[in-house]
N, C-alpha and C. Protein backbone atom coordinates (compact mmCIF):
# COMPACT_ATOMS: atom_id res chain seq x y z
N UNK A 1 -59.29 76.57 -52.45
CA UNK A 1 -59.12 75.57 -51.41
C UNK A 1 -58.23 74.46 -51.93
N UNK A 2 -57.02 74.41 -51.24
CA UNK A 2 -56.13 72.91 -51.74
C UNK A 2 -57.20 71.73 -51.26
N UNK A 3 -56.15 70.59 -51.52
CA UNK A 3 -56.50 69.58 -51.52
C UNK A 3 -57.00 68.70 -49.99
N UNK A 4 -56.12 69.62 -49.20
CA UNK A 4 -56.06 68.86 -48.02
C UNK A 4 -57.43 69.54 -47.18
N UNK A 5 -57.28 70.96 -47.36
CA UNK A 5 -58.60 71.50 -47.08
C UNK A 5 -59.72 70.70 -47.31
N UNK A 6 -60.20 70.34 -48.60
CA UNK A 6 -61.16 69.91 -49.23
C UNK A 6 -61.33 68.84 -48.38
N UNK A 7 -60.40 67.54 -48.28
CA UNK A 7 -60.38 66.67 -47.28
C UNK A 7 -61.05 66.53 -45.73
N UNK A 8 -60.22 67.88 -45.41
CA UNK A 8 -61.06 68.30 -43.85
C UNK A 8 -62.43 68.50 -44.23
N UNK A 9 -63.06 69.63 -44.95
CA UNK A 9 -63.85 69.87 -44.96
C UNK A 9 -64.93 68.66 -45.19
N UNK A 10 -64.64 67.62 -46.19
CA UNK A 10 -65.21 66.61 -46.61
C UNK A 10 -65.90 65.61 -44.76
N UNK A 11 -64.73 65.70 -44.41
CA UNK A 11 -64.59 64.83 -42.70
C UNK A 11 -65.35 65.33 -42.11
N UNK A 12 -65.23 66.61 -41.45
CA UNK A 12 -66.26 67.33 -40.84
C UNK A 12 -67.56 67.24 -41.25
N UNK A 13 -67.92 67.61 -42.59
CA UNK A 13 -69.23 67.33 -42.98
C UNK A 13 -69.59 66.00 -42.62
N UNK A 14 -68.92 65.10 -43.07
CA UNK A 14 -69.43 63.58 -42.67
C UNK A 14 -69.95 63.96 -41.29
N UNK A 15 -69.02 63.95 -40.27
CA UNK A 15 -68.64 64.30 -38.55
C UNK A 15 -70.33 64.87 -38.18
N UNK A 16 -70.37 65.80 -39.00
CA UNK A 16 -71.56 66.27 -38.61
C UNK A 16 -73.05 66.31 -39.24
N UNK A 17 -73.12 65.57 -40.64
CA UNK A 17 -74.42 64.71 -40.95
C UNK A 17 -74.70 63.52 -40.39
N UNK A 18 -73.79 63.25 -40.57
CA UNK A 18 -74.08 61.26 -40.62
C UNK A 18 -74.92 60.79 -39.38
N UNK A 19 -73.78 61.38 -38.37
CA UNK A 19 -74.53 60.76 -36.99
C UNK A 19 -75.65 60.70 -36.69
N UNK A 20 -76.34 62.16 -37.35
CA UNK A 20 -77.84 62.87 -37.36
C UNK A 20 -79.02 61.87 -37.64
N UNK A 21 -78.50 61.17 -38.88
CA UNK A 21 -79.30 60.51 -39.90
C UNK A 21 -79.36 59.02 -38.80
N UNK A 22 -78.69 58.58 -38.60
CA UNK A 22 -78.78 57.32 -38.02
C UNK A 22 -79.92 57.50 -36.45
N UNK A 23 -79.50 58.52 -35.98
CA UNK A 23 -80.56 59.08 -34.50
C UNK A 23 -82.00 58.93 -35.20
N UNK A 24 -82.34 59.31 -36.84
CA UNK A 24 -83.35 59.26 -36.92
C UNK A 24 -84.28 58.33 -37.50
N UNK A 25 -83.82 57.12 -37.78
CA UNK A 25 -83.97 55.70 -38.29
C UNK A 25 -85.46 55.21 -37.14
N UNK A 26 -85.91 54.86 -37.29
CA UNK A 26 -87.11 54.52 -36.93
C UNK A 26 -86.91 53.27 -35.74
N UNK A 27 -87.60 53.30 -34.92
CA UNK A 27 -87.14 52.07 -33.73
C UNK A 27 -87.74 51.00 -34.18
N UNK A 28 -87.40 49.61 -34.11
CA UNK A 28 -87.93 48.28 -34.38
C UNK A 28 -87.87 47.89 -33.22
N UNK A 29 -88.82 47.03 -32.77
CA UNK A 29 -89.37 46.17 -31.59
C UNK A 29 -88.44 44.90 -31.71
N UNK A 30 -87.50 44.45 -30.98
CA UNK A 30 -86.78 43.13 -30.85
C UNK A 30 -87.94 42.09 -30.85
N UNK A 31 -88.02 41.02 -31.60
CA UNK A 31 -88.24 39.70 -31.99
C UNK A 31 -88.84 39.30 -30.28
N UNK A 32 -90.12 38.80 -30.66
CA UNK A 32 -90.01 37.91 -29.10
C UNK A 32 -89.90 36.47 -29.01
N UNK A 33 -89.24 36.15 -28.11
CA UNK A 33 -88.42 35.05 -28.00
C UNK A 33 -89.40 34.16 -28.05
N UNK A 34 -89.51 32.76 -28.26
CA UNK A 34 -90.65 31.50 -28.03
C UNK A 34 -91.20 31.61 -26.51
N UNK A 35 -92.64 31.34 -26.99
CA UNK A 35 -93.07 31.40 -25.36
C UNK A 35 -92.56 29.84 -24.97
N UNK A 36 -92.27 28.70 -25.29
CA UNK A 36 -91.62 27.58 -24.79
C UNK A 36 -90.12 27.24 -25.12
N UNK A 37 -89.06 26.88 -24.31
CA UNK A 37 -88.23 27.10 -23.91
C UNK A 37 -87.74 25.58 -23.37
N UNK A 38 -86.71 24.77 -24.26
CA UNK A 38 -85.91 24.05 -23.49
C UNK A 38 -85.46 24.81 -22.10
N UNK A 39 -85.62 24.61 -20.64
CA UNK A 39 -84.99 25.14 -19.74
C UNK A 39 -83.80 24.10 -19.04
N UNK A 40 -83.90 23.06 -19.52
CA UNK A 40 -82.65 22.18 -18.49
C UNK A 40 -83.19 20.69 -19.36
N UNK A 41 -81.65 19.89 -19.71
CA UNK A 41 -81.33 18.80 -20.26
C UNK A 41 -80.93 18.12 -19.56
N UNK A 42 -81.04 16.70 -19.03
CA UNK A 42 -79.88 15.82 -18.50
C UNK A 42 -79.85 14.65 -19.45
N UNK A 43 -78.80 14.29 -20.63
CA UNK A 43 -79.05 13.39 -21.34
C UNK A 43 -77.91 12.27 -20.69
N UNK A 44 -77.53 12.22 -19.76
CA UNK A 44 -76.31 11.21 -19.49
C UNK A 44 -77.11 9.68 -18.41
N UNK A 45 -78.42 9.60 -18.43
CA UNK A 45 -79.13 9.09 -17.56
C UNK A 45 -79.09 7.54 -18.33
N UNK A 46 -78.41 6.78 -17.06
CA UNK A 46 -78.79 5.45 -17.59
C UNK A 46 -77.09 5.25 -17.95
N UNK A 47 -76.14 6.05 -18.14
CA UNK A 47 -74.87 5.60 -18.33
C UNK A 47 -73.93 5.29 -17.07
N UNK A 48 -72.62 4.73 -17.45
CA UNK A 48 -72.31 4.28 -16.87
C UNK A 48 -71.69 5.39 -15.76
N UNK A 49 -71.30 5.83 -14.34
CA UNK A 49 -71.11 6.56 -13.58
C UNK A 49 -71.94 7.93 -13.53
N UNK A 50 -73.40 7.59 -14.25
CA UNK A 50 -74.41 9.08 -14.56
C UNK A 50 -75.12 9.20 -12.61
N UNK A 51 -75.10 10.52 -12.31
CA UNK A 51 -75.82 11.04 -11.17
C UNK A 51 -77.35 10.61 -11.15
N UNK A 52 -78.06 10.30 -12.37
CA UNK A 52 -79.54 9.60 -12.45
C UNK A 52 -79.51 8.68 -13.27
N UNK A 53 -80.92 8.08 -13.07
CA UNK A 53 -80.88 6.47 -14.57
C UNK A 53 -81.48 7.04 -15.07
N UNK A 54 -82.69 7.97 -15.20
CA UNK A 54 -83.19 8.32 -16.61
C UNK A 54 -82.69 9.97 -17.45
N UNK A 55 -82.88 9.69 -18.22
CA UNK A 55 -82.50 10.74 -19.26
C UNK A 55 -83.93 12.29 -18.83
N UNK A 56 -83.66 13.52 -18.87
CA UNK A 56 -84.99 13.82 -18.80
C UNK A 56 -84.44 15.66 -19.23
N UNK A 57 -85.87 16.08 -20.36
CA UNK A 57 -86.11 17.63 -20.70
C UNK A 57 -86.92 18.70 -20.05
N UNK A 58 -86.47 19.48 -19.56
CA UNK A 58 -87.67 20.32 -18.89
C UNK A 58 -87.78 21.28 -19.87
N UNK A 59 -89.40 21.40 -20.30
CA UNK A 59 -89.69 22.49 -21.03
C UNK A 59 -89.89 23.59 -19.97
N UNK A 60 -90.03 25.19 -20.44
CA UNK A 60 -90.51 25.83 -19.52
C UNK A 60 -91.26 26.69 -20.53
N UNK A 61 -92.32 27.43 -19.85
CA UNK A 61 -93.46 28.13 -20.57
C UNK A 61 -92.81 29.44 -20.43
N UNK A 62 -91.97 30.44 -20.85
CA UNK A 62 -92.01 31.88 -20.57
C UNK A 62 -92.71 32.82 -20.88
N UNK A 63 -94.01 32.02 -21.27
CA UNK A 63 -94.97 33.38 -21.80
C UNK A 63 -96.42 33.63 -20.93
N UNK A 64 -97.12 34.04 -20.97
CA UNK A 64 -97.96 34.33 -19.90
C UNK A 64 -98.96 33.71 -20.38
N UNK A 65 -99.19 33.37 -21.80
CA UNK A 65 -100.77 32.46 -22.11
C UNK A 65 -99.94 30.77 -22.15
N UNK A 66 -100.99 29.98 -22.46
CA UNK A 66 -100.87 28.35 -22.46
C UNK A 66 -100.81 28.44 -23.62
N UNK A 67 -99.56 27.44 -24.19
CA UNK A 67 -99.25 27.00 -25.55
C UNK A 67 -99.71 25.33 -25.49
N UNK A 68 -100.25 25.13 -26.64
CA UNK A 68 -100.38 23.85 -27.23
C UNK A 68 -99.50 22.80 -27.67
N UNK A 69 -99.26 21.81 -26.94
CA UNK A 69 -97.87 21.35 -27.42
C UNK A 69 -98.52 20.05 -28.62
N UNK A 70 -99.56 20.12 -28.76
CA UNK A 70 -100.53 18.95 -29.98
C UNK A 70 -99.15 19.06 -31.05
N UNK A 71 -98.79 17.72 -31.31
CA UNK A 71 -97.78 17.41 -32.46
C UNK A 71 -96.38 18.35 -32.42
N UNK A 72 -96.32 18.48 -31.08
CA UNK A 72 -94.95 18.75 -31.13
C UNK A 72 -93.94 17.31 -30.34
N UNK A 73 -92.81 17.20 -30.98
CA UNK A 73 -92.33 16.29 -30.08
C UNK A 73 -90.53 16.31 -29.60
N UNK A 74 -89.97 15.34 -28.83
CA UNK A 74 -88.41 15.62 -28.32
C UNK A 74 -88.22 14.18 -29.34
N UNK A 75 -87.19 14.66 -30.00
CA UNK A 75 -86.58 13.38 -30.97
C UNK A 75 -85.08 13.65 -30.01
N UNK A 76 -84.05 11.93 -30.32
CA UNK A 76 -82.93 12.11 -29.81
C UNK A 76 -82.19 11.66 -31.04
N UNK A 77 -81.18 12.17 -31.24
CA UNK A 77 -80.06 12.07 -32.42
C UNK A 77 -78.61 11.85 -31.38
N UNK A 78 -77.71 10.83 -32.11
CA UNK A 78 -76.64 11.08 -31.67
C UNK A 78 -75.64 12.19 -32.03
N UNK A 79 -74.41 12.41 -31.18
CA UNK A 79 -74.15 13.79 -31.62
C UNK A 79 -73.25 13.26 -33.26
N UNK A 80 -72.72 11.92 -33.60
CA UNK A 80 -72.18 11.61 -34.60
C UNK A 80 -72.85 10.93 -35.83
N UNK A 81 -74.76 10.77 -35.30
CA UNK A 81 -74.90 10.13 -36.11
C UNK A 81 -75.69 10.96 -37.35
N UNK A 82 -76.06 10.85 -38.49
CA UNK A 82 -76.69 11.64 -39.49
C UNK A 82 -78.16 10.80 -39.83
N UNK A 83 -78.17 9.54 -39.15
CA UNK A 83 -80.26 8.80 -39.75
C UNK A 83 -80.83 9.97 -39.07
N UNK A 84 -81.76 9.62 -39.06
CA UNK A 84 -83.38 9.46 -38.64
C UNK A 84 -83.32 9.60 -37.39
N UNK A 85 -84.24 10.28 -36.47
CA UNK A 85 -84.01 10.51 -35.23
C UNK A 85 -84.80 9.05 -34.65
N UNK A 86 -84.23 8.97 -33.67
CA UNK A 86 -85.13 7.83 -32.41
C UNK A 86 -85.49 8.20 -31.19
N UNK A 87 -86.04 7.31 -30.34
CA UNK A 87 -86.26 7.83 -29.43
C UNK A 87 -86.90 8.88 -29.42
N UNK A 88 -88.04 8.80 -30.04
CA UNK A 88 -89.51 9.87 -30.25
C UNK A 88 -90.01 10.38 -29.02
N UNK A 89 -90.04 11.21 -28.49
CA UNK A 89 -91.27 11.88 -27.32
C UNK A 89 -92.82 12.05 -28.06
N UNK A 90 -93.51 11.93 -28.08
CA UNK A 90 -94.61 13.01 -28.72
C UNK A 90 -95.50 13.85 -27.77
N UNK A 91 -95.55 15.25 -27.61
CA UNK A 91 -95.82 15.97 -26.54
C UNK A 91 -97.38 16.40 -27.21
N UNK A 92 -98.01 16.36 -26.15
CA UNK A 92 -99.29 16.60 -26.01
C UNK A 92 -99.82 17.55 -24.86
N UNK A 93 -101.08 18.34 -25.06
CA UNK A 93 -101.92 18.82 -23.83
C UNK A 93 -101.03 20.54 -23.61
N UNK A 94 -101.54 21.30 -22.51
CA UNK A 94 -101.51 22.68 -22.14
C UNK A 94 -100.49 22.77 -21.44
């Protein structure tokens, strides 16, 4: 067998293991997403030509049981600044 033979032959074999092996890899379950969910931001509230005066976050629940929001909270950062966040929320209750 020359060289170029060997080549084909080499291809084909790939052509026709490889694909095999990957079909038989075991299925993994995709990650489930957070059951709570920023669903809608309006941070422009209170500025100058803004559609509302207050600023406001809607959480949304996408999961089917009640999550605890005990010590979770909405901090606001500017988009340029690097301190300490302000403007603390602290979220509480079901």
């Amino acid at each position: 067998m020359g060289n170029r033979q060997w080549r084909a032959a080499l291809a084909l074999f790939g052509v026709a293991i490889v694909p095999p092996l990957f079909a038989a890899l075991p299925a993994t379950a995709a990650e489930q997403p957070p059951g709570v969910v920023i669903n809608e931001a309006y941070v422009n509230g209170g500025s100058a030509n803004a559609a509302y005066k207050n600023k406001f976050v809607e959480l949304y629940n996408s999961s089917s049981q009640a999550v605890n929001l005990d010590g979770w909270s909405i901090q606001y950062r500017p988009a340029t600044g690097t301190g300490a966040a302000t403007g603390i929320a602290s979220l509480s209750g079901k």
